[in-house]
C-alpha atoms as a PDB file:
ATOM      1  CA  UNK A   1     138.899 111.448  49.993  1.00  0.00           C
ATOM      2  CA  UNK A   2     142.148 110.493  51.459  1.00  0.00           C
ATOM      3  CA  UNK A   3     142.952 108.532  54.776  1.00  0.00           C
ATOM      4  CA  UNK A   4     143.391 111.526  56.868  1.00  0.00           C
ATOM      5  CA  UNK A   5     139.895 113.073  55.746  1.00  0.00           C
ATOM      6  CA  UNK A   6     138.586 109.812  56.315  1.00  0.00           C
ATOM      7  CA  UNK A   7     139.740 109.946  60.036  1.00  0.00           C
ATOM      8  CA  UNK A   8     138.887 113.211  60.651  1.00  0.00           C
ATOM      9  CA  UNK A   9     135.241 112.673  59.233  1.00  0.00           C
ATOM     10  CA  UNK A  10     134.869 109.625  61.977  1.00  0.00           C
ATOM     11  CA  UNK A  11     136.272 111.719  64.767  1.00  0.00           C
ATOM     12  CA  UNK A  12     133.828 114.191  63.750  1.00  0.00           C
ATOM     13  CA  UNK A  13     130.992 112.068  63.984  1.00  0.00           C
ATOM     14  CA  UNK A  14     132.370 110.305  67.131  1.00  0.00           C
ATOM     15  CA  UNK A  15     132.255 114.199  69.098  1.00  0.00           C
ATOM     16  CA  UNK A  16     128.885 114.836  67.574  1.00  0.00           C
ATOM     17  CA  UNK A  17     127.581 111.347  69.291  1.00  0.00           C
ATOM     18  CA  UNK A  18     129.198 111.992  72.395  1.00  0.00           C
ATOM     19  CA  UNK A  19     127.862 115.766  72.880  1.00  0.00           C
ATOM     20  CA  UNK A  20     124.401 114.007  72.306  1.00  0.00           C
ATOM     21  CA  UNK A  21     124.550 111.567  74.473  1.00  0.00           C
ATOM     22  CA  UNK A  22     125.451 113.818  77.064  1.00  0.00           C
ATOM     23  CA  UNK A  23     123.067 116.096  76.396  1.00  0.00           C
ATOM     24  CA  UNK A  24     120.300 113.138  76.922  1.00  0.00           C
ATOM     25  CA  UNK A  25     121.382 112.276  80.212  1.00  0.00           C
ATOM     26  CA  UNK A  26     119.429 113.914  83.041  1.00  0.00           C
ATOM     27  CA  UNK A  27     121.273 116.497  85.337  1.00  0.00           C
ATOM     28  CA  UNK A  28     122.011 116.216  88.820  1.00  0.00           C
ATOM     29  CA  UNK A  29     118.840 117.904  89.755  1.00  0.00           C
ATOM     30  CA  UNK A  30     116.575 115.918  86.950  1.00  0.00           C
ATOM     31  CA  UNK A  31     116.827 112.671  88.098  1.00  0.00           C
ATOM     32  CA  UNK A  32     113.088 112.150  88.407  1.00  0.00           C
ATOM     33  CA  UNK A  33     112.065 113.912  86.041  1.00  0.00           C
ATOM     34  CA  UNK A  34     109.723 110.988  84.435  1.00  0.00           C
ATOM     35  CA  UNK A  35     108.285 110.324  88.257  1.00  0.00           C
ATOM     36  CA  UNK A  36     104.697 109.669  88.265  1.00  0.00           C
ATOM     37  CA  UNK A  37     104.053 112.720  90.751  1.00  0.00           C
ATOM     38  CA  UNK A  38     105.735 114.805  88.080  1.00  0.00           C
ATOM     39  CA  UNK A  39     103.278 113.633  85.789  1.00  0.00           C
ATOM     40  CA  UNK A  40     100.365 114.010  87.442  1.00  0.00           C
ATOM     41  CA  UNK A  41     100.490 117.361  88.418  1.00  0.00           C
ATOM     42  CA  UNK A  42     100.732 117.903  84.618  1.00  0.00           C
ATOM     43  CA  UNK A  43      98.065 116.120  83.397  1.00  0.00           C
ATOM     44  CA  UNK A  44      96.048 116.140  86.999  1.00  0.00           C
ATOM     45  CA  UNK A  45      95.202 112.517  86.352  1.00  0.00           C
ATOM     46  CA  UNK A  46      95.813 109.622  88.462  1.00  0.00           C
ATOM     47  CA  UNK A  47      95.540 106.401  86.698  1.00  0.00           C
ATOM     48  CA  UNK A  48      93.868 103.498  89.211  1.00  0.00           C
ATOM     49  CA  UNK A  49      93.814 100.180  88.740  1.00  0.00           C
ATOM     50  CA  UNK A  50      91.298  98.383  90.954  1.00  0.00           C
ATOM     51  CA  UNK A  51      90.045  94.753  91.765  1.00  0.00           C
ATOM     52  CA  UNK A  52      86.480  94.382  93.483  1.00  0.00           C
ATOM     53  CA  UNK A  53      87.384  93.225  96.822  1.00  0.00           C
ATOM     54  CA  UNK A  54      84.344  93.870  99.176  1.00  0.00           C
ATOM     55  CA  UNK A  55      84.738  96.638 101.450  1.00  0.00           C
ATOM     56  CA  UNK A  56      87.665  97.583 100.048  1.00  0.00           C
ATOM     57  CA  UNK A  57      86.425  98.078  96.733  1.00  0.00           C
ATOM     58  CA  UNK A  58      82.929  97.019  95.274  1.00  0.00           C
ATOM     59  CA  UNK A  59      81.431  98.114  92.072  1.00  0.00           C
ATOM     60  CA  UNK A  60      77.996  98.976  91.151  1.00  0.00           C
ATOM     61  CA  UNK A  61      76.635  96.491  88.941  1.00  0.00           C
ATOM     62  CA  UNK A  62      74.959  99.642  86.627  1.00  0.00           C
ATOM     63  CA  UNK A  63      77.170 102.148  86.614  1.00  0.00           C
ATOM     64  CA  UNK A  64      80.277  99.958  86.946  1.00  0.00           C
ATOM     65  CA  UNK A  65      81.237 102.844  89.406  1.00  0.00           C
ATOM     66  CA  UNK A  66      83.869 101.810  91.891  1.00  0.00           C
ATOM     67  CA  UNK A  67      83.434 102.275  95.777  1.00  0.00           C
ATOM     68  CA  UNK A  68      84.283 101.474  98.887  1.00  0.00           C
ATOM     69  CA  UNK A  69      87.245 101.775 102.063  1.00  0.00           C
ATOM     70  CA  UNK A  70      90.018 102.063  99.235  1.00  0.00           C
ATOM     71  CA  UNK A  71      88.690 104.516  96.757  1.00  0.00           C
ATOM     72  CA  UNK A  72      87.637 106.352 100.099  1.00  0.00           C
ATOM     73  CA  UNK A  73      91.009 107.053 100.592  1.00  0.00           C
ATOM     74  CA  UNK A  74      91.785 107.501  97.784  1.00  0.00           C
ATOM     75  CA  UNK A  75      89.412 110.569  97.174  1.00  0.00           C
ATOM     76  CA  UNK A  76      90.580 112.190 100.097  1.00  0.00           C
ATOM     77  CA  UNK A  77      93.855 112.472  98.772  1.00  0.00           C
ATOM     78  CA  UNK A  78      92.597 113.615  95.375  1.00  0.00           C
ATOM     79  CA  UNK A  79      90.796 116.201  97.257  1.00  0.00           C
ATOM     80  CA  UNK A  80      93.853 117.628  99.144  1.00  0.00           C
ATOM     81  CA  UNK A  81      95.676 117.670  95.451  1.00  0.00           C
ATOM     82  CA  UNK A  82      93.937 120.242  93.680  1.00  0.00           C
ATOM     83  CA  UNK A  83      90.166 120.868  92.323  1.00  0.00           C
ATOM     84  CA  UNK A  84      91.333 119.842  89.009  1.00  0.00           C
ATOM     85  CA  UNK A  85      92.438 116.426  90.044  1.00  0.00           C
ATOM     86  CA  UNK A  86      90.868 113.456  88.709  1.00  0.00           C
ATOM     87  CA  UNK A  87      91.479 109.537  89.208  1.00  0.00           C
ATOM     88  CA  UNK A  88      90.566 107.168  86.270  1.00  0.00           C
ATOM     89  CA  UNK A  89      89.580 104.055  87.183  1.00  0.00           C
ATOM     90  CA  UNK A  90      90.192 100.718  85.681  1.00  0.00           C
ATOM     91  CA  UNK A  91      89.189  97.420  86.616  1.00  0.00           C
ATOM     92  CA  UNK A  92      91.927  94.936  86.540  1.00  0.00           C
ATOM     93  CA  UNK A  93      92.702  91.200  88.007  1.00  0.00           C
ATOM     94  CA  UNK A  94      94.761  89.878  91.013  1.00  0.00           C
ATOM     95  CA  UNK A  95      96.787  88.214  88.375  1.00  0.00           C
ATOM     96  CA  UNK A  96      97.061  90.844  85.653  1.00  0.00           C
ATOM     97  CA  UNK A  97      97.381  93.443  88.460  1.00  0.00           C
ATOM     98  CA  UNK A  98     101.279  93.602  88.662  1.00  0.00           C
ATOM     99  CA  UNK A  99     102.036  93.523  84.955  1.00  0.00           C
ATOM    100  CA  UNK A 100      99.321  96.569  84.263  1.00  0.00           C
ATOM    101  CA  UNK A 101     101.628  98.785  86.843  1.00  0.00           C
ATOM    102  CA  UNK A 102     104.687  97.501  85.288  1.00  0.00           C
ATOM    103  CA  UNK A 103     103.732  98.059  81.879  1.00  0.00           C
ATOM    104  CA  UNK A 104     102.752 101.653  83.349  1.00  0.00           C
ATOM    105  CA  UNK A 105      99.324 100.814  82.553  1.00  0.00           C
ATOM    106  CA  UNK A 106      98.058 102.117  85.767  1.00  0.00           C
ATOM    107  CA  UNK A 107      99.873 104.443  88.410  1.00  0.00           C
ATOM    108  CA  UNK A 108      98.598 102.849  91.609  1.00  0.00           C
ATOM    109  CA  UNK A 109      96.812  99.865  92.589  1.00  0.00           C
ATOM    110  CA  UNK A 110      94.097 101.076  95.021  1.00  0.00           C
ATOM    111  CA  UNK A 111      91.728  97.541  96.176  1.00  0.00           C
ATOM    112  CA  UNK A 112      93.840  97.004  99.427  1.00  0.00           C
ATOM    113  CA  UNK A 113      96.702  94.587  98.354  1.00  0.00           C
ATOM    114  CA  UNK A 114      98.996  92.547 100.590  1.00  0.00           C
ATOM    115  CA  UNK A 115     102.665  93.045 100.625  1.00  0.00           C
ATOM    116  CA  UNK A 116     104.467  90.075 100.070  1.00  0.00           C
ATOM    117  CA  UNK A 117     108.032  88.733  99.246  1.00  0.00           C
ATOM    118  CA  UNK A 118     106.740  87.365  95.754  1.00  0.00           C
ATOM    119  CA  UNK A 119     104.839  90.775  94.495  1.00  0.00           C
ATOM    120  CA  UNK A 120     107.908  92.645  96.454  1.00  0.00           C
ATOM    121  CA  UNK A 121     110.345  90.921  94.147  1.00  0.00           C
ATOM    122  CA  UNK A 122     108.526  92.848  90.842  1.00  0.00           C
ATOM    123  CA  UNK A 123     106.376  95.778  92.410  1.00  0.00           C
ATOM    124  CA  UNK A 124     106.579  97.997  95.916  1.00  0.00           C
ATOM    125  CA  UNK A 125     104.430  99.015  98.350  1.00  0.00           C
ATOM    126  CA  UNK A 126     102.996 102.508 100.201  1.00  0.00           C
ATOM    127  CA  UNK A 127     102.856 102.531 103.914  1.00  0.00           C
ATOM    128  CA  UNK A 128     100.333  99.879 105.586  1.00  0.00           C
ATOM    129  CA  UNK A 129      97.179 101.197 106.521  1.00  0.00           C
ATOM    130  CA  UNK A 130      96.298  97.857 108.089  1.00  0.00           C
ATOM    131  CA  UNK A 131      96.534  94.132 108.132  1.00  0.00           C
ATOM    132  CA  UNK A 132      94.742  91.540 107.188  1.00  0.00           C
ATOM    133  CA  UNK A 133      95.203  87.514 108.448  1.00  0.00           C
ATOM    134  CA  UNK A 134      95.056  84.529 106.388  1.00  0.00           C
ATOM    135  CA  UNK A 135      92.586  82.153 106.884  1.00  0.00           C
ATOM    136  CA  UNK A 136      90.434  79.368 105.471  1.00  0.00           C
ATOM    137  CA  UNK A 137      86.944  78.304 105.238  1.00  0.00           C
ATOM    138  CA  UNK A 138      85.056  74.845 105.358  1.00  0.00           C
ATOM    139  CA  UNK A 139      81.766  73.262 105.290  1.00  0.00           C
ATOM    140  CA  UNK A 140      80.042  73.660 108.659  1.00  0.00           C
ATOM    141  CA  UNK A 141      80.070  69.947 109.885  1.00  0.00           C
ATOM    142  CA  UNK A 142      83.699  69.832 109.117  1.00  0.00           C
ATOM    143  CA  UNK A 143      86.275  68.671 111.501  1.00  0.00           C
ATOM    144  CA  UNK A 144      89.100  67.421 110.425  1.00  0.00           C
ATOM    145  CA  UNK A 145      90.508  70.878 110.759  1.00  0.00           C
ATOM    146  CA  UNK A 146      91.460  72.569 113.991  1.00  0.00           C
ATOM    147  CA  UNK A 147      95.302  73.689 113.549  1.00  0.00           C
ATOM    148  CA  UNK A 148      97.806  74.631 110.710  1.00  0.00           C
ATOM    149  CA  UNK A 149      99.173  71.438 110.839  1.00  0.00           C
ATOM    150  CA  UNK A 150      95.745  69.205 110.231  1.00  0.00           C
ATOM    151  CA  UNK A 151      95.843  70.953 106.200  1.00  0.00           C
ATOM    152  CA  UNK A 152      99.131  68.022 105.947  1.00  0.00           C
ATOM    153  CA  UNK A 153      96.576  65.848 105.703  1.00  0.00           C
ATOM    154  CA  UNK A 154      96.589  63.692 102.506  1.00  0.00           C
ATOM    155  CA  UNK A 155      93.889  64.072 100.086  1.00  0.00           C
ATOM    156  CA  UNK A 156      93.469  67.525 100.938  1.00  0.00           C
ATOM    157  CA  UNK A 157      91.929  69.235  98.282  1.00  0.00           C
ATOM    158  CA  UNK A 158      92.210  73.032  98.807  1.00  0.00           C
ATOM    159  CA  UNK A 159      90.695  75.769  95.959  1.00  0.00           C
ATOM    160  CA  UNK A 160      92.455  78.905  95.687  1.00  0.00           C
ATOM    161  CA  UNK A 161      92.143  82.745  93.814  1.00  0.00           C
ATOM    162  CA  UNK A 162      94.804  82.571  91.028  1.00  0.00           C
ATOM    163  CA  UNK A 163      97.223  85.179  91.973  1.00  0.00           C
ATOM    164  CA  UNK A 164      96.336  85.749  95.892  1.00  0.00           C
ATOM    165  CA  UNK A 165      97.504  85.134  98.603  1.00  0.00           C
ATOM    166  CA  UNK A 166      95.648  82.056  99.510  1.00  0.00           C
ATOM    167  CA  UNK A 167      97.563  80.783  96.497  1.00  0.00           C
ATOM    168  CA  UNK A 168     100.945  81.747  97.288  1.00  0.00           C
ATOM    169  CA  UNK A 169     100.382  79.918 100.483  1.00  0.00           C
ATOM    170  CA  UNK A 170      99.135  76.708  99.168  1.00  0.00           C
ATOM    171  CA  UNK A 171     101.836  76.523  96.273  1.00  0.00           C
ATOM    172  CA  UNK A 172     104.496  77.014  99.339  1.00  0.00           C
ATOM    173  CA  UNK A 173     103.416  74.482 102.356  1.00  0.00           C
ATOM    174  CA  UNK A 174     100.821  72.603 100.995  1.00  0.00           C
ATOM    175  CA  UNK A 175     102.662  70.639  98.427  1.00  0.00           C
ATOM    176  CA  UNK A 176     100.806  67.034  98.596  1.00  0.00           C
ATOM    177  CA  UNK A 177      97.413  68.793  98.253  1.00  0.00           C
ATOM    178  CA  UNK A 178      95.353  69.023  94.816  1.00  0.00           C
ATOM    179  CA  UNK A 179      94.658  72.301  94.201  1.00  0.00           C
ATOM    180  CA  UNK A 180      91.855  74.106  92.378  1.00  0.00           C
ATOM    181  CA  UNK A 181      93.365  77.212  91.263  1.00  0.00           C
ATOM    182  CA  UNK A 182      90.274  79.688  89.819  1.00  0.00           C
ATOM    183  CA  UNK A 183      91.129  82.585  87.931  1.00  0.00           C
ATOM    184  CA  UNK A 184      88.568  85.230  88.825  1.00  0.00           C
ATOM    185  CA  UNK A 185      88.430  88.634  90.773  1.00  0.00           C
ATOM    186  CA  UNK A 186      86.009  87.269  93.444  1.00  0.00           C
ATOM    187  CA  UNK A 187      88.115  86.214  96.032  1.00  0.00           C
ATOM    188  CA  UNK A 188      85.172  84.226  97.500  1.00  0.00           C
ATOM    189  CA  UNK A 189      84.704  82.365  94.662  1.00  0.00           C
ATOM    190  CA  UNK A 190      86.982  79.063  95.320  1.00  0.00           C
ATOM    191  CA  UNK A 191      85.049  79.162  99.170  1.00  0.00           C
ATOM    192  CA  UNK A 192      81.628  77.696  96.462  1.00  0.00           C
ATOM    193  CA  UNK A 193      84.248  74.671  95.334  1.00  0.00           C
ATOM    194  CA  UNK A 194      83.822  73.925  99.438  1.00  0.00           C
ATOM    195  CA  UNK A 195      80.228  74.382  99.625  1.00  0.00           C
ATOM    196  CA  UNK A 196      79.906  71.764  96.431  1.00  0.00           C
ATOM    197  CA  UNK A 197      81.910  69.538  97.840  1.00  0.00           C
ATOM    198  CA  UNK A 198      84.401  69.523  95.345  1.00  0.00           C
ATOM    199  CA  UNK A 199      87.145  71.299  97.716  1.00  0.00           C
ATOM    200  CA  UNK A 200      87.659  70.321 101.596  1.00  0.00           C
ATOM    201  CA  UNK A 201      88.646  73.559 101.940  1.00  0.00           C
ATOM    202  CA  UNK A 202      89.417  77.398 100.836  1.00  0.00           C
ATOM    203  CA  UNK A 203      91.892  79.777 101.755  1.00  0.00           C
ATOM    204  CA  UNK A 204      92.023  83.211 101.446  1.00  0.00           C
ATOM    205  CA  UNK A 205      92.579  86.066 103.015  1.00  0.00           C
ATOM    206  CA  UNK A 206      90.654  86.510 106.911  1.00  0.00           C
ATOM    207  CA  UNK A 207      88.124  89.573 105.284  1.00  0.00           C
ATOM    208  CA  UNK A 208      87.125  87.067 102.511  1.00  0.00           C
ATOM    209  CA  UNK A 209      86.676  84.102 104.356  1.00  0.00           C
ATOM    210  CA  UNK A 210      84.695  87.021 106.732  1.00  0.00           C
ATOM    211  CA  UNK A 211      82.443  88.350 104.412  1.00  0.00           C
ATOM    212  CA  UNK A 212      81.455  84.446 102.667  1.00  0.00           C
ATOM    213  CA  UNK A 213      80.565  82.723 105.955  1.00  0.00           C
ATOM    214  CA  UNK A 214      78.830  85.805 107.067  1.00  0.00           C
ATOM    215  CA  UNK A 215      76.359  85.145 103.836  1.00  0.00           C
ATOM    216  CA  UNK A 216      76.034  81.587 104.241  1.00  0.00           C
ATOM    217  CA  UNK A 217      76.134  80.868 108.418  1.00  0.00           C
ATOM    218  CA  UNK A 218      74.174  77.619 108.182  1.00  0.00           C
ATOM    219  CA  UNK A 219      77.064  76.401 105.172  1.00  0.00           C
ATOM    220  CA  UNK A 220      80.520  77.719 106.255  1.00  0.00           C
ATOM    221  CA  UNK A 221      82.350  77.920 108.839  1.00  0.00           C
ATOM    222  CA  UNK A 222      85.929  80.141 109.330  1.00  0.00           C
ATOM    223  CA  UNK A 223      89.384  78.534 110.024  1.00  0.00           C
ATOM    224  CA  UNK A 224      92.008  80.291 111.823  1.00  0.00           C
ATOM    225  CA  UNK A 225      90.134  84.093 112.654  1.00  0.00           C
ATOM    226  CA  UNK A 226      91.862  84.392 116.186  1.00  0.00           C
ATOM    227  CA  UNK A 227      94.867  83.042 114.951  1.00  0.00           C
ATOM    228  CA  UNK A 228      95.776  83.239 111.582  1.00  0.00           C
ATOM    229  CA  UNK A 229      98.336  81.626 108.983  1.00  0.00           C
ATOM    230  CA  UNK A 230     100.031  84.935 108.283  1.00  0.00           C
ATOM    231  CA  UNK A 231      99.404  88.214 108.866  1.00  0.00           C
ATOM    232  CA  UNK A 232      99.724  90.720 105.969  1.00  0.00           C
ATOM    233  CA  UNK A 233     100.445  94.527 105.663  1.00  0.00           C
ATOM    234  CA  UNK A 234      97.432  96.113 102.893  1.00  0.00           C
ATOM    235  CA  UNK A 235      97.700  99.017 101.018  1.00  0.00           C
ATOM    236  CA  UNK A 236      98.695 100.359  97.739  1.00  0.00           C
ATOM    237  CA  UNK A 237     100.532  98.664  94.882  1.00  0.00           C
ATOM    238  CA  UNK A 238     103.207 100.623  93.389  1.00  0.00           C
ATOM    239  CA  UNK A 239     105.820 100.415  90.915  1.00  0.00           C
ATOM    240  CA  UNK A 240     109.044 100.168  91.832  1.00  0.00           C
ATOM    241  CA  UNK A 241     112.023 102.751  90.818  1.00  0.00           C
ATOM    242  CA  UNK A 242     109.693 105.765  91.705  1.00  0.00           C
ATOM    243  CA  UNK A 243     110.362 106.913  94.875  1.00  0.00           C
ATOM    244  CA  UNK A 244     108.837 110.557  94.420  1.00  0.00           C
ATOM    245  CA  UNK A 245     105.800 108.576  94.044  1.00  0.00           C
ATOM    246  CA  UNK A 246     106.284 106.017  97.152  1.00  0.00           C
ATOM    247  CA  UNK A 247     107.105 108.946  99.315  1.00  0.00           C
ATOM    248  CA  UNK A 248     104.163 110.787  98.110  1.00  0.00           C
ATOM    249  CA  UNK A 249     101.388 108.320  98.803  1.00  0.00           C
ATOM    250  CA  UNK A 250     103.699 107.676 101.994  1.00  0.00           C
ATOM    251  CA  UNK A 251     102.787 111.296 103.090  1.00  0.00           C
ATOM    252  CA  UNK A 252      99.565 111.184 102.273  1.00  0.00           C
ATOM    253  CA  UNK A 253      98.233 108.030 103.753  1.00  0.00           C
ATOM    254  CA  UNK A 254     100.148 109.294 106.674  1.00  0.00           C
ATOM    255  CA  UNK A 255      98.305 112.572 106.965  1.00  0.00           C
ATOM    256  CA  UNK A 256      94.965 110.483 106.580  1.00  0.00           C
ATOM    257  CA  UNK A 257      96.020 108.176 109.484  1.00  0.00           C
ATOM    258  CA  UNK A 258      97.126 111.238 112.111  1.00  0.00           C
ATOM    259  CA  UNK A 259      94.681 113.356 111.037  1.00  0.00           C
ATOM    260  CA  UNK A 260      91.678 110.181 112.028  1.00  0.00           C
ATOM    261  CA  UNK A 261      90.743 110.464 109.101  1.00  0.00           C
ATOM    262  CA  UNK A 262      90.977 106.401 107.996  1.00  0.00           C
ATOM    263  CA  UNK A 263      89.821 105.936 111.366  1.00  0.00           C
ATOM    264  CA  UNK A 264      86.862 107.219 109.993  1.00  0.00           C
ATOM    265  CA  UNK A 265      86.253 105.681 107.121  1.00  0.00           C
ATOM    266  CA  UNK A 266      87.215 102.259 108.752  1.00  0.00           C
ATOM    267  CA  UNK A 267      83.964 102.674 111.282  1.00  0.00           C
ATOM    268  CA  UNK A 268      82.091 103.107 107.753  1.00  0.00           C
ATOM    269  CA  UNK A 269      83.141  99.471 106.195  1.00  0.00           C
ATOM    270  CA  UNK A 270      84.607  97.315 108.909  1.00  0.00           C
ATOM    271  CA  UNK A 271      81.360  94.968 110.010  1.00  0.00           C
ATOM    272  CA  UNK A 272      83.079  92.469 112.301  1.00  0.00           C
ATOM    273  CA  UNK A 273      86.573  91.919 114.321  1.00  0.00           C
ATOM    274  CA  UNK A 274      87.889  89.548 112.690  1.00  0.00           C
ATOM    275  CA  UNK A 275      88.112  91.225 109.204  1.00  0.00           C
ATOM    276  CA  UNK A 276      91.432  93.291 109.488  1.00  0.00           C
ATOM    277  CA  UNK A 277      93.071  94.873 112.509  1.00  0.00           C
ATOM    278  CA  UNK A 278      93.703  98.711 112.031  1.00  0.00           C
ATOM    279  CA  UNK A 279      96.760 100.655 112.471  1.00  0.00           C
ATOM    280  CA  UNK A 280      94.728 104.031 112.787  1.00  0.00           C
ATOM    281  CA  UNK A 281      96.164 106.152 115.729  1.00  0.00           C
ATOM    282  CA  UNK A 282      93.412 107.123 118.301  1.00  0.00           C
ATOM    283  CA  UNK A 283      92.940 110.877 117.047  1.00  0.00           C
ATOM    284  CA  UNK A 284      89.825 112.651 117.151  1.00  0.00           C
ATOM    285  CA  UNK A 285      88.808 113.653 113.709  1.00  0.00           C
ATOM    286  CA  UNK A 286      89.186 117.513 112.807  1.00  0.00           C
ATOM    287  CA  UNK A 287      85.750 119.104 113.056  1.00  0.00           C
ATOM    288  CA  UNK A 288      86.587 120.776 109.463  1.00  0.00           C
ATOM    289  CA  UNK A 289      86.193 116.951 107.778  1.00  0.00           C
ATOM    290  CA  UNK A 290      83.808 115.361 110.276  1.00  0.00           C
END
């Protein structure tokens, strides 16, 4: 084979690459095509991870069956999507949470999760269906601890949830503290390194810190419920670069919010004021789903 059939041979090849890497791009209209929501109402199957998080999501201890203000929600929109919709569940941790959506793993995120610069930087968020404070919690005949600025105290020794935002916090403006960093799903967990002593104190997010001194009143006591450390949007955990899917959960926590709907299912979970403040609009809910 001479030079010139040499060179027409490559340009050959070189048109044929071309013409099929064109072909592979998506069209002006196709741009989504691998969106979640595409997807889904394909296979009618919404992968969920979840974390128990008491009332947002709690598990029975039998049939490992999730429930709670979360999969509430998320149920009504399944119901709205089609008969044949299903959700999978799968339980997951605070710190394996983010990877699992990223790896595509799971779809959505559904315990209630706090939007924050860190998670923003790797994951995205659906509209806030309400916020939640940070707080702390300490032994009962505690006092050293009245405002933010007593936890500057040195020797502090504070015990966090790996991964959550109690964490976050501590790694940020508590730098001369010891930390006990536990790795564990129940957020309440570090709040038992107080009770033994082996913490001064916990912090965690307000429901938490809630829900722990509410089962042990004569123990613990609650830092920072009418005024708390930060304040933080909760909803669903997305992943990022799928906006048919963000606008779609968007709508349809909307719709559950106008409609009274979450107002709803809020008066079924939320036990005292201090848990989370709502951002339900005052609607009466329609007779067809009271």
């Amino acid at each position: 084979m001479n030079a010139h059939s040499n060179r027409a041979t490559l340009l050959s090849l070189l048109i044929v690459t071309l013409i099929a890497a064109a072909c592979s791009q998506p069209s002006n209209g196709g741009n989504h095509a691998g969106s979640i929501l595409n997807r889904v109402k394909q296979d009618h199957v919404i992968h969920a991870g979840f974390i128990k998080y008491p009332p947002f999501v709690d598990v029975d201890p039998n049939t490992h069956k999730p429930s709670g203000y979360f999969i509430d929600v998320m149920e009504e929109v399944r119901s709205r999507m089609g008969k044949d919709m299903k959700i999978q569940y799968e339980e997951t941790t605070w710190g394996t949470m983010v990877a699992g959506v990223q790896s595509k793993r799971f779809d959505v995120i559904v315990s209630g999760i706090f939007s924050t610069i860190p998670r923003a930087m790797e994951v995205t968020f659906s509209r806030p269906l309400l916020f939640v404070g940070l707080s702390a919690v300490t032994r009962a005949n505690e006092t050293r601890f009245v405002t933010e600025a007593d936890l500057q105290k040195s020797g502090l020794t504070v015990a966090v949830t790996a991964g959550e935002v109690g964490h976050e916090y501590a790694q940020k403006y508590l730098p001369n503290a010891k930390l006990i960093v536990i790795d564990t799903p129940d957020i309440t967990r570090p709040m038992l390194e107080v009770l033994s002593g082996r913490a001064d104190i916990g912090i965690a997010d307000s429901m938490s810190c809630y829900n722990f001194v509410s089962a042990h009143p004569n123990d613990a006591k609650q830092l920072f419920a009418s005024k708390p450390l930060y304040v933080y949007a909760t909803t669903l955990l997305v992943p990022r670069q799928d906006p048919d899917w963000k606008d779609f959960l968007d709508q349809s926590l909307a719709f559950l919010d106008y409609s009274g709907i979450t107002k709803s299912i809020e008066a079924k979970y939320k036990k005292g004021s201090t848990a989370w403040l709502s951002t339900t609009l005052p609607f009466a809910l329609p007779a067809a789903d009271r």
